[in-house]
N, C-alpha and C. Protein backbone atom coordinates (compact mmCIF):
# COMPACT_ATOMS: atom_id res chain seq x y z
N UNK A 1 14.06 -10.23 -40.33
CA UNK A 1 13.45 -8.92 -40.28
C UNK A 1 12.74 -8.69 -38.94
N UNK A 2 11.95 -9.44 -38.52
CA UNK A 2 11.22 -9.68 -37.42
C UNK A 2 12.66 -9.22 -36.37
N UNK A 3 13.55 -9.65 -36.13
CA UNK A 3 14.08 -9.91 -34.99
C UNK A 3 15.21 -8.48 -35.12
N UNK A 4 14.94 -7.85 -36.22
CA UNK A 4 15.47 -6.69 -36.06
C UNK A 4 14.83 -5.45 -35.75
N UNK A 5 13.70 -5.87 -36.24
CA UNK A 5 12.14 -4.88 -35.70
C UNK A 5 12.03 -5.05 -33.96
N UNK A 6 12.62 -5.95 -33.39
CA UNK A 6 12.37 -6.34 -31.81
C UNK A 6 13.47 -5.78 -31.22
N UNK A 7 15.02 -6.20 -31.81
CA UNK A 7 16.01 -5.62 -31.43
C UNK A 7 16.00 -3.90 -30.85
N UNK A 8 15.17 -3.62 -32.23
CA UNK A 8 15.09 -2.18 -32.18
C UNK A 8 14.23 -1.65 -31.32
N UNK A 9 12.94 -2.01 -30.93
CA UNK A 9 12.02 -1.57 -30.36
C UNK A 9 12.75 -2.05 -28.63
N UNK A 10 13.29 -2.84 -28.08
CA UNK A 10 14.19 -3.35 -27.20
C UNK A 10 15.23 -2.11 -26.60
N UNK A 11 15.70 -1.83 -27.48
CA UNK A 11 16.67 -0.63 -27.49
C UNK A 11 16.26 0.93 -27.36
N UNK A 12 15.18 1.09 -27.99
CA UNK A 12 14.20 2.27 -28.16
C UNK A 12 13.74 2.42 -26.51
N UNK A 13 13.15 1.47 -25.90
CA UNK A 13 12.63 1.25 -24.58
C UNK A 13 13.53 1.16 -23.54
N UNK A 14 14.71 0.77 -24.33
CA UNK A 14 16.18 0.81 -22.65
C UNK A 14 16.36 2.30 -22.96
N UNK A 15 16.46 3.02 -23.54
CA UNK A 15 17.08 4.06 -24.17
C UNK A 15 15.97 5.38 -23.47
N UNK A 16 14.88 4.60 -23.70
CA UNK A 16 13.37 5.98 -23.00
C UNK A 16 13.00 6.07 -22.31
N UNK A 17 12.93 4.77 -21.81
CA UNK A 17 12.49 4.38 -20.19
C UNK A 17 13.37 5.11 -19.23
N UNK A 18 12.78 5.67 -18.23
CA UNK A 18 13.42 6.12 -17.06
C UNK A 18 13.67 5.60 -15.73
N UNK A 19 14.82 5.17 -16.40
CA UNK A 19 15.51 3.99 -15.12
C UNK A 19 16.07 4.93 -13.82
N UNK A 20 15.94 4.59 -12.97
CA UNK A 20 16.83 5.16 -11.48
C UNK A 20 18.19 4.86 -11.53
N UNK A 21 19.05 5.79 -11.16
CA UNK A 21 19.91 5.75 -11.14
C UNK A 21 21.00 4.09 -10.90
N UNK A 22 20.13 3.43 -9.67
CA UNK A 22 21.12 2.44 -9.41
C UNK A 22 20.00 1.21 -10.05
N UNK A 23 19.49 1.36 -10.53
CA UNK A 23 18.61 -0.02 -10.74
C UNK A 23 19.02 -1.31 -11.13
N UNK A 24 20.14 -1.17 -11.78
CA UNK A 24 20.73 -2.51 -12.46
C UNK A 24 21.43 -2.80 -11.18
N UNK A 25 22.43 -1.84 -10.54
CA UNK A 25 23.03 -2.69 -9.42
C UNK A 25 22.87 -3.03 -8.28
N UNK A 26 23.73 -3.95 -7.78
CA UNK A 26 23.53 -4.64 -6.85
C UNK A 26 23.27 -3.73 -5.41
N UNK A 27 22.61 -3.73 -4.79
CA UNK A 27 22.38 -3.18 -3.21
C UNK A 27 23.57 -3.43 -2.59
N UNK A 28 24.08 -2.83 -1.67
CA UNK A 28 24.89 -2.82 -0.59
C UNK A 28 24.34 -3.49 0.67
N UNK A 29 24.46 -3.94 0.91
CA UNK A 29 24.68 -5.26 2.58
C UNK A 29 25.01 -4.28 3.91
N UNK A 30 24.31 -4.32 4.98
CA UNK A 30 24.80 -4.20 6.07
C UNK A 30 25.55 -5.10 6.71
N UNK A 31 26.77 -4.91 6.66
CA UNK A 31 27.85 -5.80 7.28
C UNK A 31 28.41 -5.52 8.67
N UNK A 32 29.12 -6.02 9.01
CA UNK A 32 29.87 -5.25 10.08
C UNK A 32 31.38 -4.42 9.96
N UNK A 33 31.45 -4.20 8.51
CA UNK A 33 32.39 -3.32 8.45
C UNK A 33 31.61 -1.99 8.45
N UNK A 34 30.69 -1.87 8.46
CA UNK A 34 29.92 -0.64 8.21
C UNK A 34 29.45 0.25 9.62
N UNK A 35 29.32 1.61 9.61
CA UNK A 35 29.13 2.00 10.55
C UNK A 35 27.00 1.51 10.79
N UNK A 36 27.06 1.27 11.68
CA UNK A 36 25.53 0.73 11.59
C UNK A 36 24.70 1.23 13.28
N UNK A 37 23.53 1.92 12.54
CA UNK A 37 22.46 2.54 13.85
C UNK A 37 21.18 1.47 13.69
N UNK A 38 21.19 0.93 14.45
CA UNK A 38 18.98 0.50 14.15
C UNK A 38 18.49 1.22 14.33
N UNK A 39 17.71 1.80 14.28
CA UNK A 39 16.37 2.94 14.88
C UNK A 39 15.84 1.93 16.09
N UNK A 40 16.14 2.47 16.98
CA UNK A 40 15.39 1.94 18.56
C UNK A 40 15.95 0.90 19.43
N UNK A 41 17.43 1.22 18.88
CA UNK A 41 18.70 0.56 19.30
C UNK A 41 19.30 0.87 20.59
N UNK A 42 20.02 0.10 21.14
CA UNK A 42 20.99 1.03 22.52
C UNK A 42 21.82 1.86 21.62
N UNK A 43 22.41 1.45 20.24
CA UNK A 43 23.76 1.84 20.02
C UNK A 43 22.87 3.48 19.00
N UNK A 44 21.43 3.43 18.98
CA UNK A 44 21.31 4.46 18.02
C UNK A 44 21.24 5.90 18.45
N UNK A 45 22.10 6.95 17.90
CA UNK A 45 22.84 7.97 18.47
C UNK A 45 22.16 9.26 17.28
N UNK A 46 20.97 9.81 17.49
CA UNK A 46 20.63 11.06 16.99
C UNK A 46 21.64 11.57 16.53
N UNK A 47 22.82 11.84 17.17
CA UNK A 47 23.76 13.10 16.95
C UNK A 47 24.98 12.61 16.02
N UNK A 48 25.30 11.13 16.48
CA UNK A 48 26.38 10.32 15.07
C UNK A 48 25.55 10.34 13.95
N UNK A 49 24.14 10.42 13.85
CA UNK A 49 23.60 10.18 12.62
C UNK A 49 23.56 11.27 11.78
N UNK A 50 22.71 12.18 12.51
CA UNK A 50 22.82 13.97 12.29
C UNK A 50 24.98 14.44 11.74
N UNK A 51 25.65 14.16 12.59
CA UNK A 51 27.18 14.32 12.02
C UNK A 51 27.23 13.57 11.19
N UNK A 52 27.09 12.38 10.68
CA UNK A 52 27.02 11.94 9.04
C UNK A 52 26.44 12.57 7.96
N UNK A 53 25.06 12.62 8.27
CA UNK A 53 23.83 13.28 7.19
C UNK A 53 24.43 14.48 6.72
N UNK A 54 25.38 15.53 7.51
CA UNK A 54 25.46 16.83 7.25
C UNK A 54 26.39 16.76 6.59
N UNK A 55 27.15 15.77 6.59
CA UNK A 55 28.31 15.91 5.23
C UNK A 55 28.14 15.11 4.64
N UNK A 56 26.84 14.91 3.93
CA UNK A 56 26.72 13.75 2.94
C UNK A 56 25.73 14.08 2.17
N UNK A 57 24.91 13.67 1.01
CA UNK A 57 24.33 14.30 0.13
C UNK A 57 23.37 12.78 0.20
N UNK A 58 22.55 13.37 -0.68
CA UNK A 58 21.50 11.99 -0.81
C UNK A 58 21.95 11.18 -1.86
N UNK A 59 22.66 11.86 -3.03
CA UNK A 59 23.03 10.63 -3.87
C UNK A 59 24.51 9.76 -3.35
N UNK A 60 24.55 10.07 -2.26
CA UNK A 60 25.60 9.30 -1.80
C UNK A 60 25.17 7.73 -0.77
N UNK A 61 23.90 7.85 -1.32
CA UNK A 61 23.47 6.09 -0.32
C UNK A 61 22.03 5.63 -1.33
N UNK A 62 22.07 4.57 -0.75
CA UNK A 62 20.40 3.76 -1.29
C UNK A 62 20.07 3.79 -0.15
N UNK A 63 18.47 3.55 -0.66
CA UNK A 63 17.68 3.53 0.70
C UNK A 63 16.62 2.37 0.23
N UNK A 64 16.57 1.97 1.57
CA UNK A 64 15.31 0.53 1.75
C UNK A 64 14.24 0.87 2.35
N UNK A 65 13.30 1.15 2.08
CA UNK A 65 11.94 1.74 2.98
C UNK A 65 11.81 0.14 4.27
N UNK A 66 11.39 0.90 5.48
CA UNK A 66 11.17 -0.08 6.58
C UNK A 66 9.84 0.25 6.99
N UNK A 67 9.13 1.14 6.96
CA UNK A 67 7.96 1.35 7.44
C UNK A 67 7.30 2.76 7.69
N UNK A 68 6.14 2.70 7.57
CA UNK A 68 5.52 4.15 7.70
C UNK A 68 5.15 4.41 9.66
N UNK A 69 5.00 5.19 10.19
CA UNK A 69 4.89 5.40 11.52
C UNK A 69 4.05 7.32 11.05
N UNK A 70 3.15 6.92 12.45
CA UNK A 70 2.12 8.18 12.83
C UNK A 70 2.67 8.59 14.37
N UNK A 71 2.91 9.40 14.14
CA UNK A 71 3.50 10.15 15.46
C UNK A 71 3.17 11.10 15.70
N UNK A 72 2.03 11.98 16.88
CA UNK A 72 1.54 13.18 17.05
C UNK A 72 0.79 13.89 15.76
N UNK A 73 0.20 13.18 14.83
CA UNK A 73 -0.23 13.53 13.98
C UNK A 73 0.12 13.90 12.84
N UNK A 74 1.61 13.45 12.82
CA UNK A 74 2.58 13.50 11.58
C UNK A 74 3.05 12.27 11.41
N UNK A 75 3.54 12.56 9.90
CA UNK A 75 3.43 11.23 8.95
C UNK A 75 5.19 10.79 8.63
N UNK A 76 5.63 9.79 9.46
CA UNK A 76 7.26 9.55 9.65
C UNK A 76 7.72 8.34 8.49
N UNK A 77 8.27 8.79 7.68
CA UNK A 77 9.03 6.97 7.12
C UNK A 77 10.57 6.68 7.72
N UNK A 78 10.35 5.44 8.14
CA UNK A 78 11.43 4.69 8.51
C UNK A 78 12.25 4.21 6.85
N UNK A 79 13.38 4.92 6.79
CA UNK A 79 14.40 4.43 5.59
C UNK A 79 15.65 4.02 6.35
N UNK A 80 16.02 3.02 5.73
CA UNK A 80 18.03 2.51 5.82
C UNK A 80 18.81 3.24 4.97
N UNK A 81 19.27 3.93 5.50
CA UNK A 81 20.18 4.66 4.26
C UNK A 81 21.71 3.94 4.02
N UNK A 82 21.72 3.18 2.86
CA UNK A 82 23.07 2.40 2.70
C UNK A 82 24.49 3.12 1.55
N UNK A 83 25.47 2.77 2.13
CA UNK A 83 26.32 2.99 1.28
C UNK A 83 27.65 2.22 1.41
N UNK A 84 28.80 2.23 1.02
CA UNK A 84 29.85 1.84 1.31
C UNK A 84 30.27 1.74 3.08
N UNK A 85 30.06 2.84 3.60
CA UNK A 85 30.56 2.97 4.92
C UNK A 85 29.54 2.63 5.66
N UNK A 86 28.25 2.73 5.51
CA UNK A 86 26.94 3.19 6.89
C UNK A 86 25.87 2.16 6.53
N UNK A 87 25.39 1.79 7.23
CA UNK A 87 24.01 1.26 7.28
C UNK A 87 23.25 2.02 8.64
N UNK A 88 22.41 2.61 8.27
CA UNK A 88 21.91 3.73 8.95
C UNK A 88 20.16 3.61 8.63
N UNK A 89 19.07 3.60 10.10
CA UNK A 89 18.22 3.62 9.83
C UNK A 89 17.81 4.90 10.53
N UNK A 90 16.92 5.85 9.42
CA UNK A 90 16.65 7.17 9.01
C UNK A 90 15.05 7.16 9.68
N UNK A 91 14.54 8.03 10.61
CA UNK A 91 13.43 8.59 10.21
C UNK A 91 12.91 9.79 9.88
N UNK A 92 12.44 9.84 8.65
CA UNK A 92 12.24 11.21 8.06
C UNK A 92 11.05 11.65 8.28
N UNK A 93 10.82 13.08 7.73
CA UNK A 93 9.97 13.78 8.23
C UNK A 93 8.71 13.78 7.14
N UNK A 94 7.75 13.56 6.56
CA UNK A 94 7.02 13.61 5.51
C UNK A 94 5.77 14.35 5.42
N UNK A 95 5.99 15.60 4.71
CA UNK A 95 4.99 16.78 4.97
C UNK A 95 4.09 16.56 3.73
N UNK A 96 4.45 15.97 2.36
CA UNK A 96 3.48 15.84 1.63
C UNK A 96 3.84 14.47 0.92
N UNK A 97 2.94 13.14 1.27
CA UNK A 97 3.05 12.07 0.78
C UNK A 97 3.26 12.24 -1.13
N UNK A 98 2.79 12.62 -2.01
CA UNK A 98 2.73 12.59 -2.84
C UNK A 98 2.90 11.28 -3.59
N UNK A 99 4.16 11.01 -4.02
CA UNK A 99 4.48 9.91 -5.02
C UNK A 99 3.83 8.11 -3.62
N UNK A 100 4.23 8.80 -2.16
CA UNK A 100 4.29 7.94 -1.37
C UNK A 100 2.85 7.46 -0.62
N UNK A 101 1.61 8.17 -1.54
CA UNK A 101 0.30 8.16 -0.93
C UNK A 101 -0.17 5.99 -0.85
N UNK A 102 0.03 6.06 -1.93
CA UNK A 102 -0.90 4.57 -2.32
C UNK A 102 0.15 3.48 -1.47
N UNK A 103 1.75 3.51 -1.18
CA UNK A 103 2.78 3.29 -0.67
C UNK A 103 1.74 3.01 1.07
N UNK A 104 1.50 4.31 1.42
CA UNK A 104 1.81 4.83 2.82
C UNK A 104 0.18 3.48 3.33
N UNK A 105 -0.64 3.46 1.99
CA UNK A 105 -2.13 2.92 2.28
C UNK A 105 -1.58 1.79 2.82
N UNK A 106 -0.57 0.89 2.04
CA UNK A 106 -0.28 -0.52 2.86
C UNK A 106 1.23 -0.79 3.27
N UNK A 107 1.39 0.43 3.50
CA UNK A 107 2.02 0.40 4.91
C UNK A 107 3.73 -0.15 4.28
N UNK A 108 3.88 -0.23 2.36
CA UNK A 108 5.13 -0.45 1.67
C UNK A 108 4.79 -2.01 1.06
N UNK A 109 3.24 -2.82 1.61
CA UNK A 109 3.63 -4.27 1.42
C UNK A 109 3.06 -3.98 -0.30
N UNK A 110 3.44 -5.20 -0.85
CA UNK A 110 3.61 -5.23 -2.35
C UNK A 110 4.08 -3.83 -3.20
N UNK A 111 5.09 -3.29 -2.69
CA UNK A 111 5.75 -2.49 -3.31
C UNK A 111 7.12 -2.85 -3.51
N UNK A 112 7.99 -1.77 -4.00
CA UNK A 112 9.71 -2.30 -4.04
C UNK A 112 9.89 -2.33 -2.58
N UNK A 113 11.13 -2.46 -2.22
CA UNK A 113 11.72 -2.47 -1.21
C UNK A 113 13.06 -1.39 -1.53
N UNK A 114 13.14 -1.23 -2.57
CA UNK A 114 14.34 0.26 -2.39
C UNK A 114 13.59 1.61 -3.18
N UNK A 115 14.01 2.36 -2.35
CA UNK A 115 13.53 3.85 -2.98
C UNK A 115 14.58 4.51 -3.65
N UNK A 116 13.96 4.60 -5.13
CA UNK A 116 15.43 5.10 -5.50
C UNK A 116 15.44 6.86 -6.12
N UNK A 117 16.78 7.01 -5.81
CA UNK A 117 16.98 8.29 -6.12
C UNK A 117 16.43 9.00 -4.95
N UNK A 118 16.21 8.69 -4.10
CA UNK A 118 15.06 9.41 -2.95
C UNK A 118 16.39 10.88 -2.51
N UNK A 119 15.25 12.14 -2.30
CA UNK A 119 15.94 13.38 -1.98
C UNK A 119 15.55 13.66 -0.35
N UNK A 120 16.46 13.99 0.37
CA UNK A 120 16.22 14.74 1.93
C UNK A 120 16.85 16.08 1.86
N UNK A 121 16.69 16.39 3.13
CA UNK A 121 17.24 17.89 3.52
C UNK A 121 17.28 17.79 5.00
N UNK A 122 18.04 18.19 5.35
CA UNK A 122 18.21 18.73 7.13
C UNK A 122 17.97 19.73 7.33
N UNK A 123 16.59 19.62 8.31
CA UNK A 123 15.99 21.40 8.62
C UNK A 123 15.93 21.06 10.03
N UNK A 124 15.81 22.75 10.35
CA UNK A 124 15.39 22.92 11.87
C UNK A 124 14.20 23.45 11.58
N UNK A 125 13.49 22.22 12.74
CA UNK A 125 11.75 23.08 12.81
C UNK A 125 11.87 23.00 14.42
N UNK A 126 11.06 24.17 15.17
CA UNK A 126 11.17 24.43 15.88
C UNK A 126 12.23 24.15 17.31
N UNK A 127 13.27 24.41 17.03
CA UNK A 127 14.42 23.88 17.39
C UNK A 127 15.28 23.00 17.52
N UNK A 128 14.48 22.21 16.44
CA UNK A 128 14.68 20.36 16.48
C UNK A 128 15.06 20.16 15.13
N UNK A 129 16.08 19.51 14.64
CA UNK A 129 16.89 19.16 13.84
C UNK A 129 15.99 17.91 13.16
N UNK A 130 15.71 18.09 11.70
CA UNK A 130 14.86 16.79 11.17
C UNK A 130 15.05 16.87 10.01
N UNK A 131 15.20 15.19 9.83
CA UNK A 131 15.45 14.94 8.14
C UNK A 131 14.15 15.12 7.51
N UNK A 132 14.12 15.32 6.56
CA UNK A 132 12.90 15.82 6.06
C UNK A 132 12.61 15.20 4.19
N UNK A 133 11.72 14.05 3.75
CA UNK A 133 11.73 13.69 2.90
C UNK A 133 11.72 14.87 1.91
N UNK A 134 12.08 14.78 0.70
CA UNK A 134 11.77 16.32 -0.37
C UNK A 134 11.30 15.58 -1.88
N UNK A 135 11.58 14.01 -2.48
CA UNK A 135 10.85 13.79 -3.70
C UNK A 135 11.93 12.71 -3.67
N UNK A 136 11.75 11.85 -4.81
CA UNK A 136 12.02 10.41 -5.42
C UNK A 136 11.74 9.59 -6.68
N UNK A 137 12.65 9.23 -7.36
CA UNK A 137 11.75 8.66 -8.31
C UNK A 137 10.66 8.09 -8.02
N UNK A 138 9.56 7.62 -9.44
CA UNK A 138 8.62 7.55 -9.31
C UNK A 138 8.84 6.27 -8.93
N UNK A 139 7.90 5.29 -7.98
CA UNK A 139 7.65 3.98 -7.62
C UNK A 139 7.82 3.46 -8.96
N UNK A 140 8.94 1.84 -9.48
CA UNK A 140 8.37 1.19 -10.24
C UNK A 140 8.56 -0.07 -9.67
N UNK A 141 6.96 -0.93 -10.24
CA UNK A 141 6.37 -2.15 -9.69
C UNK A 141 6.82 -2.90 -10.37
């Protein structure tokens, strides 16, 4: 009886819980079959990155948070955006930390290392082309 009362409550909780999309699987590898930018690379190319991003959607990669950066008084996250083809490191634009406040305090340490479900957009702000964070599942620890 016991172990059907657990079964159940087991199942109740896979079933309610709000898992991210990729959580069970495995991450994707930056290999060298992959098209691959570092951020602050010789080989990293604004404009190959920007011609990817624009025909691609956000649920089409995972992302690995690399670091928070302050730049002119705005608030930048460094993401890898992975998928089958790309290993691509992203810096986005972040106008309202929200889910990413307590994240941004230490800087990602003792947090996950993948952001999942994470949403962008490509805008032009003042003539400048920028990825721009927009929401994510919620952090789970």
């Amino acid at each position: 009886m016991k172990q059907s009362i657990l079964f159940i409550l087991v199942l109740l909780c896979v079933y309610s819980c709000d898992y991210p999309k990729h959580y069970f699987d495995t991450p994707p590898i930056c290999d060298s079959t992959k098209t691959q930018m570092e951020f602050g690379s010789d080989g990293y190319s604004i404009q190959e990155l920007y011609t990817i991003l624009r025909v691609s959607k956000p649920e089409n990669f995972r992302y690995f948070f690399k670091s928070f950066h302050e730049i002119d008084n705005r608030t930048f996250m460094l993401v890898n955006f992975r998928n089958s083809a790309n290993c691509l490191d992203v810096l986005l634009t972040i106008d309202k930390l929200g889910k990413l406040t307590g994240m941004k305090k230490t800087n990602g340490k003792s947090y996950p290392n993948e952001l999942f479900d994470l949403e962008w957009d490509i805008e032009t702000r003042d003539g400048m082309l920028e990825i721009v964070y927009v929401d994510m599942h919620d952090i789970i620890d």
